[in-house]
Each structure stands twice: as structure tokens, then as C-alpha cells.
PDB file of N, CA and C in Angstrom:
ATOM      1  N   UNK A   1      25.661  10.552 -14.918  1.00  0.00           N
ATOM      2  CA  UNK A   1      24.314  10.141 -14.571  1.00  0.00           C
ATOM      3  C   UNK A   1      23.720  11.092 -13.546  1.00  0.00           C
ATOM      4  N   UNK A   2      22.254  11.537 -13.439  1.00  0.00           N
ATOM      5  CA  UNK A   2      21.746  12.251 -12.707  1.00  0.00           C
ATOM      6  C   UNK A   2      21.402  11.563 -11.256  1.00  0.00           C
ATOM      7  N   UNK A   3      21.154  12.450 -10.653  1.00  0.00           N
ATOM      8  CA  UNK A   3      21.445  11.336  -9.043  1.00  0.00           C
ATOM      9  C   UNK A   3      19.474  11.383  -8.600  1.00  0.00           C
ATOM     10  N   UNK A   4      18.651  10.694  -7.883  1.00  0.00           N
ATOM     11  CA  UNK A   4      17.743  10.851  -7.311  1.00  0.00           C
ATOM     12  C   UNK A   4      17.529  11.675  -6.202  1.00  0.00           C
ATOM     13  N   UNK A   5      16.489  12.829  -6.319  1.00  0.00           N
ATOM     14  CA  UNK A   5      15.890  13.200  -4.876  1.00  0.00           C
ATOM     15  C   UNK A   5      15.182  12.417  -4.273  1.00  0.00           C
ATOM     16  N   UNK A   6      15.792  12.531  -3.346  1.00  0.00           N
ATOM     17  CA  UNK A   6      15.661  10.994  -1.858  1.00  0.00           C
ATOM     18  C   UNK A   6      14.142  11.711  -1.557  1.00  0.00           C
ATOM     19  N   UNK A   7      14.098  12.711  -0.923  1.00  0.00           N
ATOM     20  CA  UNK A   7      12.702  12.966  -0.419  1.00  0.00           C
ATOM     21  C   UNK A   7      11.477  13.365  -1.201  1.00  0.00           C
ATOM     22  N   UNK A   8      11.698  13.637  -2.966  1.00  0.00           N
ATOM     23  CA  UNK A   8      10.750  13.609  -3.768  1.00  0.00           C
ATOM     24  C   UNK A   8      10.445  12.204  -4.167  1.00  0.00           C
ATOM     25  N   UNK A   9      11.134  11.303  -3.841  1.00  0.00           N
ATOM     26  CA  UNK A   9      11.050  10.226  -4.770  1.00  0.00           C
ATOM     27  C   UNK A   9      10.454   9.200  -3.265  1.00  0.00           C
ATOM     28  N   UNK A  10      11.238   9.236  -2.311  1.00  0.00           N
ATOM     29  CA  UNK A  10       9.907   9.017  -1.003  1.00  0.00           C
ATOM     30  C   UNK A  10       9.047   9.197  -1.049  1.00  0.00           C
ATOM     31  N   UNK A  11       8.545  10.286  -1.127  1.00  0.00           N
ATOM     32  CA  UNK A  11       7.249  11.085  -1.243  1.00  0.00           C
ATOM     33  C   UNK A  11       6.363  10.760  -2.468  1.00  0.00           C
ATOM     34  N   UNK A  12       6.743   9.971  -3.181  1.00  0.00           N
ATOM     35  CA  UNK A  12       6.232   9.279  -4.644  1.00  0.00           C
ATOM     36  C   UNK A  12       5.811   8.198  -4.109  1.00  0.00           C
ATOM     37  N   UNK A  13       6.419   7.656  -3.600  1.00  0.00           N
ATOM     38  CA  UNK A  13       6.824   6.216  -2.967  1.00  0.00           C
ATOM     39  C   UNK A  13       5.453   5.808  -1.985  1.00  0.00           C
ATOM     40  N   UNK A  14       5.478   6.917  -1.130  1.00  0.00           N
ATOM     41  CA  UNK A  14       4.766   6.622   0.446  1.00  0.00           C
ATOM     42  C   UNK A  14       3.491   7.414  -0.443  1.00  0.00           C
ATOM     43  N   UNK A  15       3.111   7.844  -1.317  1.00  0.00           N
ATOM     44  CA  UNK A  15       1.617   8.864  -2.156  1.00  0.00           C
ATOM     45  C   UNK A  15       0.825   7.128  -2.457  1.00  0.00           C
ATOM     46  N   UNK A  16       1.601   7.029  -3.525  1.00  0.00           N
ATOM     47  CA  UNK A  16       1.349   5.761  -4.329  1.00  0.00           C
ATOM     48  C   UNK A  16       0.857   4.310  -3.272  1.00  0.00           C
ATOM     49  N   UNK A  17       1.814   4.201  -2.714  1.00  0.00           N
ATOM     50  CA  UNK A  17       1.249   2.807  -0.897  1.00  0.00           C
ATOM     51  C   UNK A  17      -0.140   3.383  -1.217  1.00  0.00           C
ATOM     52  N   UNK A  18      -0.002   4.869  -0.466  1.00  0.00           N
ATOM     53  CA  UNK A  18      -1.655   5.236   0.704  1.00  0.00           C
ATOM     54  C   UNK A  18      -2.314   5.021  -0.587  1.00  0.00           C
ATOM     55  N   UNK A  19      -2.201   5.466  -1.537  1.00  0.00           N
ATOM     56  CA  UNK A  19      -3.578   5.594  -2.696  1.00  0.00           C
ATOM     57  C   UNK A  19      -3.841   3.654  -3.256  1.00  0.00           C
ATOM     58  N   UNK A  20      -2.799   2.882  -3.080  1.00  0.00           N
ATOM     59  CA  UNK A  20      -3.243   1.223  -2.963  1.00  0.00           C
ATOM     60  C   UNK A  20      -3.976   1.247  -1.840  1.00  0.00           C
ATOM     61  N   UNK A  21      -3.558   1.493  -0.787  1.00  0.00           N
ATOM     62  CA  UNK A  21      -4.289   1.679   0.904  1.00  0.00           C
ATOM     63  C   UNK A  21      -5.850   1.389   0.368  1.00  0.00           C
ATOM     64  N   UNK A  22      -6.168   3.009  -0.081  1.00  0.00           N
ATOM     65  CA  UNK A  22      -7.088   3.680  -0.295  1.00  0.00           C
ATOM     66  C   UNK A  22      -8.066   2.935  -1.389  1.00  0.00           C
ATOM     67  N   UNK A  23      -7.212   2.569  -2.162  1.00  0.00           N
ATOM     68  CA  UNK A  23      -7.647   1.451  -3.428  1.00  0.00           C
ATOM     69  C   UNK A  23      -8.392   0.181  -2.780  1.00  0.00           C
ATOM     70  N   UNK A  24      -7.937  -0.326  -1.703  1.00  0.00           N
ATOM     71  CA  UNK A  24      -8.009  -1.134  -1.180  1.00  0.00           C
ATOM     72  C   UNK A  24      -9.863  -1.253  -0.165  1.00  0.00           C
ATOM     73  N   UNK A  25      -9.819  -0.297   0.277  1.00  0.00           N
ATOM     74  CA  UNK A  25     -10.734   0.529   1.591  1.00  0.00           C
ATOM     75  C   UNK A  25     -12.112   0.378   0.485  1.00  0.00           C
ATOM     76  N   UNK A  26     -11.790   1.128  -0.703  1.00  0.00           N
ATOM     77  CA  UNK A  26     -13.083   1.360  -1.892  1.00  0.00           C
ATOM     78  C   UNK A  26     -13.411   0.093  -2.412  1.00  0.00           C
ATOM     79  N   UNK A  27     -12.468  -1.177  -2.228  1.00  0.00           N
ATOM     80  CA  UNK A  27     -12.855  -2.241  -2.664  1.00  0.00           C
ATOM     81  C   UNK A  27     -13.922  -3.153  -1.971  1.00  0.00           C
ATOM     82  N   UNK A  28     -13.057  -2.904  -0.504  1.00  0.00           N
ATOM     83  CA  UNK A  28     -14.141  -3.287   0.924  1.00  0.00           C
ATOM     84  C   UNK A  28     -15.297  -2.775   0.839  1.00  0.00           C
ATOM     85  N   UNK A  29     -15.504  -1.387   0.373  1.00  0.00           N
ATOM     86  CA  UNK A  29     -16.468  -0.955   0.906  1.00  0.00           C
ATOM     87  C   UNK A  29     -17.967  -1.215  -0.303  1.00  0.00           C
ATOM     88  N   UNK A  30     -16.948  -1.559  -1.631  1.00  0.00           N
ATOM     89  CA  UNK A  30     -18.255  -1.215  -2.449  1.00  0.00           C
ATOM     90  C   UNK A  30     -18.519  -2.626  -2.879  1.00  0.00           C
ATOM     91  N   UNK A  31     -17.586  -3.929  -2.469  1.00  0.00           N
ATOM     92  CA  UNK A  31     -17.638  -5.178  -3.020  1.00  0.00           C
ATOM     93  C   UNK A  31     -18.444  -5.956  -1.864  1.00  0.00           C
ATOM     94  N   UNK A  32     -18.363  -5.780  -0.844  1.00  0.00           N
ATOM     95  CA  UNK A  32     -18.823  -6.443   0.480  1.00  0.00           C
ATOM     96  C   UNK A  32     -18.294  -7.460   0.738  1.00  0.00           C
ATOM     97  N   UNK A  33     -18.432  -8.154   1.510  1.00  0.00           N
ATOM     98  CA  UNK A  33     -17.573  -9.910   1.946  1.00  0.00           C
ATOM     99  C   UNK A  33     -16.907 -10.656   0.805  1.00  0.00           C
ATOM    100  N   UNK A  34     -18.257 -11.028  -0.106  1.00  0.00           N
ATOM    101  CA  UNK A  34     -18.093 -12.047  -0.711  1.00  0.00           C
ATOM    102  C   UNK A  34     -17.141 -11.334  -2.225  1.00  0.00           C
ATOM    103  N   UNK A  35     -17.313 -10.337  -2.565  1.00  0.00           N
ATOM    104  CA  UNK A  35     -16.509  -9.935  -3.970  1.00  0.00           C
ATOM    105  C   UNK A  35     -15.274  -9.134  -3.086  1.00  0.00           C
ATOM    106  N   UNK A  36     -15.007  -8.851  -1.837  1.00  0.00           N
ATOM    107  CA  UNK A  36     -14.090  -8.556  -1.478  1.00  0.00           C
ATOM    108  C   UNK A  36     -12.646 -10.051  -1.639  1.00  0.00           C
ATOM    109  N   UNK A  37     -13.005 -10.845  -0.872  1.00  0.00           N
ATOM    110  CA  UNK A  37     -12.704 -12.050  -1.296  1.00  0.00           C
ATOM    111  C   UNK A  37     -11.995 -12.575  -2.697  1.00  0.00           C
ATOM    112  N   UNK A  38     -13.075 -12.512  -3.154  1.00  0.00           N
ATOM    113  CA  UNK A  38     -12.948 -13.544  -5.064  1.00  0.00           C
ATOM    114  C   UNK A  38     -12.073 -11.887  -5.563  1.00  0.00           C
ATOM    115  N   UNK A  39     -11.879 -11.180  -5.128  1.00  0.00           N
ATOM    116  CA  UNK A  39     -11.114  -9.916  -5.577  1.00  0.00           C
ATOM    117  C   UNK A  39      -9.474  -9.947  -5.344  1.00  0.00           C
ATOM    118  N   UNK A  40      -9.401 -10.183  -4.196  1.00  0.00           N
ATOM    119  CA  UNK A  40      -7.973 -10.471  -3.533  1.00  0.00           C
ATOM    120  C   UNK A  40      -7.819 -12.425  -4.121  1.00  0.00           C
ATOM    121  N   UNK A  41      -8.945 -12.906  -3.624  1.00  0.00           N
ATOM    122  CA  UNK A  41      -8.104 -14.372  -4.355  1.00  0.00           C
ATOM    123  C   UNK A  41      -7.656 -14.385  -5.887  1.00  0.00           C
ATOM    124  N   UNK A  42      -8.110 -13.545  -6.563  1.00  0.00           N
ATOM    125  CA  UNK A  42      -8.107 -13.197  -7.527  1.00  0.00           C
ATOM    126  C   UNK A  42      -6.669 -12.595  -8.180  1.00  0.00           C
ATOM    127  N   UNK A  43      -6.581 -11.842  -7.357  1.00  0.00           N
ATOM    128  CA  UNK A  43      -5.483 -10.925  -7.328  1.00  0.00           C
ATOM    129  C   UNK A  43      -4.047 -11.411  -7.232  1.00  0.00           C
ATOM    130  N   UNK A  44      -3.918 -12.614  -5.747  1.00  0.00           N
ATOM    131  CA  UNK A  44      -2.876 -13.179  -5.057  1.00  0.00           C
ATOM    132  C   UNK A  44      -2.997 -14.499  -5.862  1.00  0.00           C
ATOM    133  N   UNK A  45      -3.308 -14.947  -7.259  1.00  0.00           N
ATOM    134  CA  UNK A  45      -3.052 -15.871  -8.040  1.00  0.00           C
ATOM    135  C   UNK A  45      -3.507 -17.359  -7.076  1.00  0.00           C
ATOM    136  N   UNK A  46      -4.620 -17.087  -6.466  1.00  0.00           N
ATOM    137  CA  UNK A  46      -5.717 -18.393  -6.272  1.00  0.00           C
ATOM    138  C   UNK A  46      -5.582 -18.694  -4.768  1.00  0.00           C
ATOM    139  N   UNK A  47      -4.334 -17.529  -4.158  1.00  0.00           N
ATOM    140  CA  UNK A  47      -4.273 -17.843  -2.119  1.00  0.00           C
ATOM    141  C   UNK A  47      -5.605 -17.499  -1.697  1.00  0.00           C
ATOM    142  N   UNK A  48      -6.224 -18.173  -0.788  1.00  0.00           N
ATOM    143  CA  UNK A  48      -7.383 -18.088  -0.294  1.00  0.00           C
ATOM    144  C   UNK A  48      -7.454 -17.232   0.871  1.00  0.00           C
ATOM    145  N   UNK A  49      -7.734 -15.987   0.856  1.00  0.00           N
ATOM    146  CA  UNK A  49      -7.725 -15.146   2.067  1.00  0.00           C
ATOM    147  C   UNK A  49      -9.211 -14.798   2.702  1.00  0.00           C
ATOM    148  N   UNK A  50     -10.634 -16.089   2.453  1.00  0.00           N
ATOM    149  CA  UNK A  50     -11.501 -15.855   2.995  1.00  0.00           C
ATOM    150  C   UNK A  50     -11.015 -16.183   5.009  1.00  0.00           C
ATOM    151  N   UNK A  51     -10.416 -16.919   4.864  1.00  0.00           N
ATOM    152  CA  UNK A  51      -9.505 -17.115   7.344  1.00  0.00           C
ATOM    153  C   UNK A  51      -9.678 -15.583   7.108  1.00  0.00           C
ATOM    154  N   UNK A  52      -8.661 -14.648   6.448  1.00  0.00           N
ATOM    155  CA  UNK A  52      -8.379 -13.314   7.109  1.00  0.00           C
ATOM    156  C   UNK A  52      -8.510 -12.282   6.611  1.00  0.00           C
ATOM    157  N   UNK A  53      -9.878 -12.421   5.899  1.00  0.00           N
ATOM    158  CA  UNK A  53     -10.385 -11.089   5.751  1.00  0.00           C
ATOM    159  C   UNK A  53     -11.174 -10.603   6.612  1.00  0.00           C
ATOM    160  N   UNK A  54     -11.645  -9.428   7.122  1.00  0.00           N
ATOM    161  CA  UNK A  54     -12.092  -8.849   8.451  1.00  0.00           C
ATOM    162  C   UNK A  54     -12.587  -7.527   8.031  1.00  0.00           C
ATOM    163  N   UNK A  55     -14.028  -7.559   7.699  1.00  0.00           N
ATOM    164  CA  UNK A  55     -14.732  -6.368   6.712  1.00  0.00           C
ATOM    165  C   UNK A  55     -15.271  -5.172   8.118  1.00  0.00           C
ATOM    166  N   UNK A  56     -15.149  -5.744   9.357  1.00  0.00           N
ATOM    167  CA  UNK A  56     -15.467  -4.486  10.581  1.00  0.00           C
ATOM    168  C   UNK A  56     -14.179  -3.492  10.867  1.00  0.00           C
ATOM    169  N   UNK A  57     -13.888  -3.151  10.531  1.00  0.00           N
ATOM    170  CA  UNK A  57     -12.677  -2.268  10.058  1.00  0.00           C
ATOM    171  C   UNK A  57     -13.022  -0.586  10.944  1.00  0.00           C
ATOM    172  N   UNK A  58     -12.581  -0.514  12.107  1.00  0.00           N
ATOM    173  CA  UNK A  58     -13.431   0.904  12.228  1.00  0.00           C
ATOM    174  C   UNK A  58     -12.342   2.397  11.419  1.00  0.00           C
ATOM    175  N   UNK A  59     -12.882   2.595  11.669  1.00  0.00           N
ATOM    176  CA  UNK A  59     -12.358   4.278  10.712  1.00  0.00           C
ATOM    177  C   UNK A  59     -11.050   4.541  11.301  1.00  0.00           C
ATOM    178  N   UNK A  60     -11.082   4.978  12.638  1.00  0.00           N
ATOM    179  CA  UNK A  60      -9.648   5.353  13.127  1.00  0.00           C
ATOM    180  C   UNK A  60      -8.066   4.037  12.679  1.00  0.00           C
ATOM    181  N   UNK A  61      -8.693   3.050  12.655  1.00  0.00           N
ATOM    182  CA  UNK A  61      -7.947   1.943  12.016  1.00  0.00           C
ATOM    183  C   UNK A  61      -7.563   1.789  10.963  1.00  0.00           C
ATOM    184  N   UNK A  62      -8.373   2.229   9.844  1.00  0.00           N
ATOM    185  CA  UNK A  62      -8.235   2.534   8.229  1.00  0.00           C
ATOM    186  C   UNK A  62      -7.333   4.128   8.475  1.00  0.00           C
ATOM    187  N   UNK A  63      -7.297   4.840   9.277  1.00  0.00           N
ATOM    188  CA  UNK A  63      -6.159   5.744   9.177  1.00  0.00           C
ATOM    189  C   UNK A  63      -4.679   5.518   9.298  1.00  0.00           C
ATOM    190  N   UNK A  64      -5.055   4.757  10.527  1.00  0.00           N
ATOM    191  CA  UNK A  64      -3.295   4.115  10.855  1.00  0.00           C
ATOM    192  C   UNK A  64      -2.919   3.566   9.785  1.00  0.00           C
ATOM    193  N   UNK A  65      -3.892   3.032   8.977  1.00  0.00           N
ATOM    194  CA  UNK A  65      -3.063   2.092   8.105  1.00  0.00           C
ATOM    195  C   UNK A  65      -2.816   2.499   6.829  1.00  0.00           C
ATOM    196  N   UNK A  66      -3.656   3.761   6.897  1.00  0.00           N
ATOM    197  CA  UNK A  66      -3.094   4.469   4.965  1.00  0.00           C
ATOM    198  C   UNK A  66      -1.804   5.467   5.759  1.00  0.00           C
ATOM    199  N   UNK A  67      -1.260   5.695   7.178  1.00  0.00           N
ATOM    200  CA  UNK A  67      -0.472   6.240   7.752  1.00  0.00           C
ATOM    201  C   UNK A  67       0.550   5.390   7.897  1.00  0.00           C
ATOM    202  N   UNK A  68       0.574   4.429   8.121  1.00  0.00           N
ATOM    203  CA  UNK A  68       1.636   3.660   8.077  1.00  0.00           C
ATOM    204  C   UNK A  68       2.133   2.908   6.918  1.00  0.00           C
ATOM    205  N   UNK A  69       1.476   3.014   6.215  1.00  0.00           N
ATOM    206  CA  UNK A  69       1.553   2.384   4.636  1.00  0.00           C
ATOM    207  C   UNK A  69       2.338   3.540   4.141  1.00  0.00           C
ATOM    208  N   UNK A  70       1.635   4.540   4.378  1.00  0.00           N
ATOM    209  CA  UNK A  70       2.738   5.528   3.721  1.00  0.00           C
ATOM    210  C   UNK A  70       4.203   5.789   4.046  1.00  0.00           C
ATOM    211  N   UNK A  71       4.755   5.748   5.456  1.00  0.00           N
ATOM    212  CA  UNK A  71       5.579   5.849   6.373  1.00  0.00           C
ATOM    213  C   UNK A  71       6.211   4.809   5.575  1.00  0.00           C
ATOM    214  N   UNK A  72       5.844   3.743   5.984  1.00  0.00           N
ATOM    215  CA  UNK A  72       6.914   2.344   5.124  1.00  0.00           C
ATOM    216  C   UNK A  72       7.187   2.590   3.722  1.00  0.00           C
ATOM    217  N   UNK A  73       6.520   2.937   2.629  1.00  0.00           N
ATOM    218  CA  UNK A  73       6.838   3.008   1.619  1.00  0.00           C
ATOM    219  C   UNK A  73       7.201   4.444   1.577  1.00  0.00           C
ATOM    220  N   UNK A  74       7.446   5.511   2.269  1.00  0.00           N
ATOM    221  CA  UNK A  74       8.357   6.790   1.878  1.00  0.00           C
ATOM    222  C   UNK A  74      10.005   5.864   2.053  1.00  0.00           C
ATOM    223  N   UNK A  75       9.945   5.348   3.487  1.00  0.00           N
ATOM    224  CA  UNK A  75      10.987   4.770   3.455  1.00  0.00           C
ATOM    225  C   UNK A  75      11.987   3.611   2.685  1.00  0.00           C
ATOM    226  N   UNK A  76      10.961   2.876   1.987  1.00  0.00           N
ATOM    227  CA  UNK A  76      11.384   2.295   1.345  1.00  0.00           C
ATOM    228  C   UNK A  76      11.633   3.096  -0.183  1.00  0.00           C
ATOM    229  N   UNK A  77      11.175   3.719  -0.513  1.00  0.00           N
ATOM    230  CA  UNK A  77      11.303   5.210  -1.679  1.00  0.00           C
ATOM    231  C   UNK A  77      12.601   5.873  -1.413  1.00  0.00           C
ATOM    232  N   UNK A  78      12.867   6.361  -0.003  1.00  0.00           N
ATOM    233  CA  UNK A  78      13.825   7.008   0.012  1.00  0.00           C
ATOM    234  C   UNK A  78      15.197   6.164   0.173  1.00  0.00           C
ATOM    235  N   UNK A  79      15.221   4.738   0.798  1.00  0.00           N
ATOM    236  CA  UNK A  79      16.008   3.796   0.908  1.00  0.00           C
ATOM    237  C   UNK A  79      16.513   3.542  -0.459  1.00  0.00           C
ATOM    238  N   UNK A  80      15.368   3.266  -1.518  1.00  0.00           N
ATOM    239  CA  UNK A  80      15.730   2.452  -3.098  1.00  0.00           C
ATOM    240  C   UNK A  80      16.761   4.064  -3.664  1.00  0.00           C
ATOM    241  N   UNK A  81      16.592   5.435  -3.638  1.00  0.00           N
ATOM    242  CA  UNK A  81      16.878   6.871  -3.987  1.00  0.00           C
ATOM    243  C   UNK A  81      18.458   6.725  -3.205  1.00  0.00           C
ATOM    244  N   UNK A  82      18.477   6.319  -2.428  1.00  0.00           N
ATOM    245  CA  UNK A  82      19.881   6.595  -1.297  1.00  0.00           C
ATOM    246  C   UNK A  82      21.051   5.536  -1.790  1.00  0.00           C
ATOM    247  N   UNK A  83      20.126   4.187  -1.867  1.00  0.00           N
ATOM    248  CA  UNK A  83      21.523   3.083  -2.172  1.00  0.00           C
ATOM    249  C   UNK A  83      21.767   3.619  -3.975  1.00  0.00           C
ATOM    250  N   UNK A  84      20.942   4.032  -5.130  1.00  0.00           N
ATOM    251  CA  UNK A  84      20.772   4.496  -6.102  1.00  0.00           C
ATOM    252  C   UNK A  84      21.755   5.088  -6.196  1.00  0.00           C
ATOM    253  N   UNK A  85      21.354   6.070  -5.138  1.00  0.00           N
ATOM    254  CA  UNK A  85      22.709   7.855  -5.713  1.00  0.00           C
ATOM    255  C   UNK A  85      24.006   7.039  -5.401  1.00  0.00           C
ATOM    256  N   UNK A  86      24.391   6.025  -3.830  1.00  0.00           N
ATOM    257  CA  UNK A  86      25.306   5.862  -3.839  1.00  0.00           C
ATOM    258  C   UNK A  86      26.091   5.122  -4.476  1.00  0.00           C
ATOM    259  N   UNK A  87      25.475   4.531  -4.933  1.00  0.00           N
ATOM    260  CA  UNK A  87      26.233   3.529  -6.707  1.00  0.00           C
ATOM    261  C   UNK A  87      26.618   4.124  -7.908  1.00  0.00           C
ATOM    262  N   UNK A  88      26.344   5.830  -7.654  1.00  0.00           N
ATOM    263  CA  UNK A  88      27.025   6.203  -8.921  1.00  0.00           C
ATOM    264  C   UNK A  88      28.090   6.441  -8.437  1.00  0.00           C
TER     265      UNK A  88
END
């Protein structure tokens, strides 16, 4: 069996998060409050997330978070690549 590259397959991993991130940001921005909402309730099979949605979002904040989205999911990319190889 062929083994996984840990840091290409991270790097797949933590691309894919930021571009949901990002997926996410274009939804806010072009749906506004109310279709932001019926979008995610939509989504999360009928949980009501009008309590904690929060559409004032400033910019430097939407960075951290397509930055840390990525960070967690490289790691979790390179985590799923590592226990992988070591099971062969």
C-alpha cells in the first residue's frame, strides 16, 4: 500500500477549511441577516442559530478565522495522513 504525504495532504486539508471559511464570509455578505439565517438553519437540519449569528464581523476578525480554520484543519489533515501511514 502507498503511504500518505502528511504535509500535502495537510495542506489539502487546511486549503479546503479556509475556502468553507471563505464560503461562509460570501454567504454573510451577499444573504444579509435574514437569508444568512434560513441558510445555516437550513443547513444544520432545522438548529436555530438566529441567538448566534453576529453579521458585524470586522475584517481583521474574518482573517483570524480563515487563519485558524486553516491551522486546525492542516492539523487535523496531517493527524488523519500520520495515524494512516502508521497502520500500514
Amino acid at each position: 500500500m502507498n503511504s500518505i504525504n502528511i504535509k500535502k495532504f495537510g495542506l489539502a486539508c487546511g486549503l479546503t477549511g479556509a475556502i468553507v471559511y471563505l464560503g461562509c464570509i460570501l454567504v454573510m455578505a451577499t444573504m444579509g441577516h435574514e437569508g444568512t439565517i434560513m441558510f445555516f438553519n437550513n443547513l444544520l437540519h432545522g438548529l436555530d442559530v438566529s441567538s448566534i449569528i453576529r453579521m458585524d464581523i470586522p475584517f481583521w476578525e474574518a482573517v483570524v478565522g480563515v487563519i485558524e480554520t486553516f491551522v486546525i484543519a492542516w492539523l487535523l489533515g496531517a493527524s488523519i495522513a500520520a495515524i494512516y501511514n502508521i497502520s500500514l
